[in-house]
N, C-alpha and C. Protein backbone atom coordinates (compact mmCIF):
# COMPACT_ATOMS: atom_id res chain seq x y z
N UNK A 1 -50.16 -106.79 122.64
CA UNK A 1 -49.88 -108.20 122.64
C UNK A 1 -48.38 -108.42 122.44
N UNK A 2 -47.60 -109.16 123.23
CA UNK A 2 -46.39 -109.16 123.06
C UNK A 2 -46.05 -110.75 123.13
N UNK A 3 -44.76 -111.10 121.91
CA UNK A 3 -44.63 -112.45 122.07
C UNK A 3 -43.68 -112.55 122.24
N UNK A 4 -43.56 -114.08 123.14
CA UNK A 4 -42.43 -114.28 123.79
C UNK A 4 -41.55 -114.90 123.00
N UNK A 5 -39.81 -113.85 123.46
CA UNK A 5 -38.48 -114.41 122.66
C UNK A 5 -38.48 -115.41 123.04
N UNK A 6 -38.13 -116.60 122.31
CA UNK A 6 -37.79 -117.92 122.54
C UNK A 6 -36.72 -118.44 121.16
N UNK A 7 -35.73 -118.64 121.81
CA UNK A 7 -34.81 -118.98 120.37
C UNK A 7 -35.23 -120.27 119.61
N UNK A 8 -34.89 -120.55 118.54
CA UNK A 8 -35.00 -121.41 117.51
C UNK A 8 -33.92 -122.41 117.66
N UNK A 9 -33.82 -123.48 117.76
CA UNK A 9 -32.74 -124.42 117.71
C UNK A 9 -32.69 -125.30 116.33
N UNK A 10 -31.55 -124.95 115.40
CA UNK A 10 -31.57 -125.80 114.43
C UNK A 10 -30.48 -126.83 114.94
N UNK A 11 -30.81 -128.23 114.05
CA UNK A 11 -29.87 -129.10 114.19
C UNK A 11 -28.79 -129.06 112.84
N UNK A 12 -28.17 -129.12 113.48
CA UNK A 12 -27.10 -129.55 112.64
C UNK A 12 -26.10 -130.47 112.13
N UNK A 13 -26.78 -130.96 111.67
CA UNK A 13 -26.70 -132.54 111.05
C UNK A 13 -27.01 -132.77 109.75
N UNK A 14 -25.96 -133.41 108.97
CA UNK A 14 -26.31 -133.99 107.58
C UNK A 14 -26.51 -135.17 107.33
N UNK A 15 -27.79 -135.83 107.24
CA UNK A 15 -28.22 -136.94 106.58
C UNK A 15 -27.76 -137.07 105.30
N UNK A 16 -28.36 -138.80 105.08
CA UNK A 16 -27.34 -139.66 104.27
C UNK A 16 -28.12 -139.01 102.78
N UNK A 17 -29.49 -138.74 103.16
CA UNK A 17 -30.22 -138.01 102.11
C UNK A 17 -29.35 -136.94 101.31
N UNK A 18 -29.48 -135.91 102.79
CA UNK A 18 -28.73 -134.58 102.36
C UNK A 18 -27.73 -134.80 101.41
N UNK A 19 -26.50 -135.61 101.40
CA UNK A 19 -25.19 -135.44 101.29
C UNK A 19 -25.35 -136.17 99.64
N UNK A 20 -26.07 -136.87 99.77
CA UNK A 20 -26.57 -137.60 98.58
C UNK A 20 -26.99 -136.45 97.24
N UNK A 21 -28.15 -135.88 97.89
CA UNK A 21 -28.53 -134.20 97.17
C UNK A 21 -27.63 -133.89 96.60
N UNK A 22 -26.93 -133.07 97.75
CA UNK A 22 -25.63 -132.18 97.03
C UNK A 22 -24.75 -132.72 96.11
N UNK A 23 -24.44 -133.96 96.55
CA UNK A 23 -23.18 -134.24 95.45
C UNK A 23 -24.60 -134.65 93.86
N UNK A 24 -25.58 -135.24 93.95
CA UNK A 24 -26.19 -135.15 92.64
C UNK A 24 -26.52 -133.99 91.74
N UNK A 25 -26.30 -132.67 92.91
CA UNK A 25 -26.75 -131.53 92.93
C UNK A 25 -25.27 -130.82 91.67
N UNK A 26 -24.33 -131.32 92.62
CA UNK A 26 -23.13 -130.39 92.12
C UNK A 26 -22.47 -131.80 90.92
N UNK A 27 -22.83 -132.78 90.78
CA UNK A 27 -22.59 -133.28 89.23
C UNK A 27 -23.01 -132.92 87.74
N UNK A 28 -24.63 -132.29 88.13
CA UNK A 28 -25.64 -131.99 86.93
C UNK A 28 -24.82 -130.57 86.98
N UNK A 29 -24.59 -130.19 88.25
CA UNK A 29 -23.99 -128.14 87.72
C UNK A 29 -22.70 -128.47 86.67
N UNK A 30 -22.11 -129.57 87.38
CA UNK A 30 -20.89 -129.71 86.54
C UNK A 30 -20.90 -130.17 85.30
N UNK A 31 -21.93 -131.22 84.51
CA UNK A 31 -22.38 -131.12 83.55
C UNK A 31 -22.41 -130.11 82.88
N UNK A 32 -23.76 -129.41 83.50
CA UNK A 32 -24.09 -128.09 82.71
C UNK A 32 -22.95 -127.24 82.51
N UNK A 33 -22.24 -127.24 83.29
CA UNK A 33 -21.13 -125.90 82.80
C UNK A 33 -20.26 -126.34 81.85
N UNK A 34 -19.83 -127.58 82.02
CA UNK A 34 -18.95 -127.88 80.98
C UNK A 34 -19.46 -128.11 79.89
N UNK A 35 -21.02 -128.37 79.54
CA UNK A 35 -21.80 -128.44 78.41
C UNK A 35 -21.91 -127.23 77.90
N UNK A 36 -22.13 -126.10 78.61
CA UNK A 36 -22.46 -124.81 78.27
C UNK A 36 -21.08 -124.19 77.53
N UNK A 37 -19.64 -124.62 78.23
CA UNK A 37 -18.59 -124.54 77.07
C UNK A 37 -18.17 -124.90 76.27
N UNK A 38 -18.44 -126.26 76.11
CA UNK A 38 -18.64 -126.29 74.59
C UNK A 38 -18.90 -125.66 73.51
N UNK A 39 -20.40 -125.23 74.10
CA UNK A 39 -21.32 -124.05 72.83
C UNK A 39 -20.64 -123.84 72.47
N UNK A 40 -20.04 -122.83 73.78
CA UNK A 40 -19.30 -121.25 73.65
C UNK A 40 -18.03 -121.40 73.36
């Protein structure tokens, strides 16, 4: 049984979602790290 190559097409595009994510994404990291030096 053999299956056929057929490439994958991603899009590449960032929604308003996406961009939203990341930057909420990379505020809480930035939190945390600077919380975490404190401790330390």
């Amino acid at each position: 049984m053999q299956l056929k190559a057929e490439p994958h097409r991603l899009h590449n595009t960032l929604g308003n979602r996406h961009v939203t994510m990341i930057a909420i994404g990379g505020t809480i990291g930035t939190g945390l790290f600077l919380g975490s030096g404190m401790v330390v």
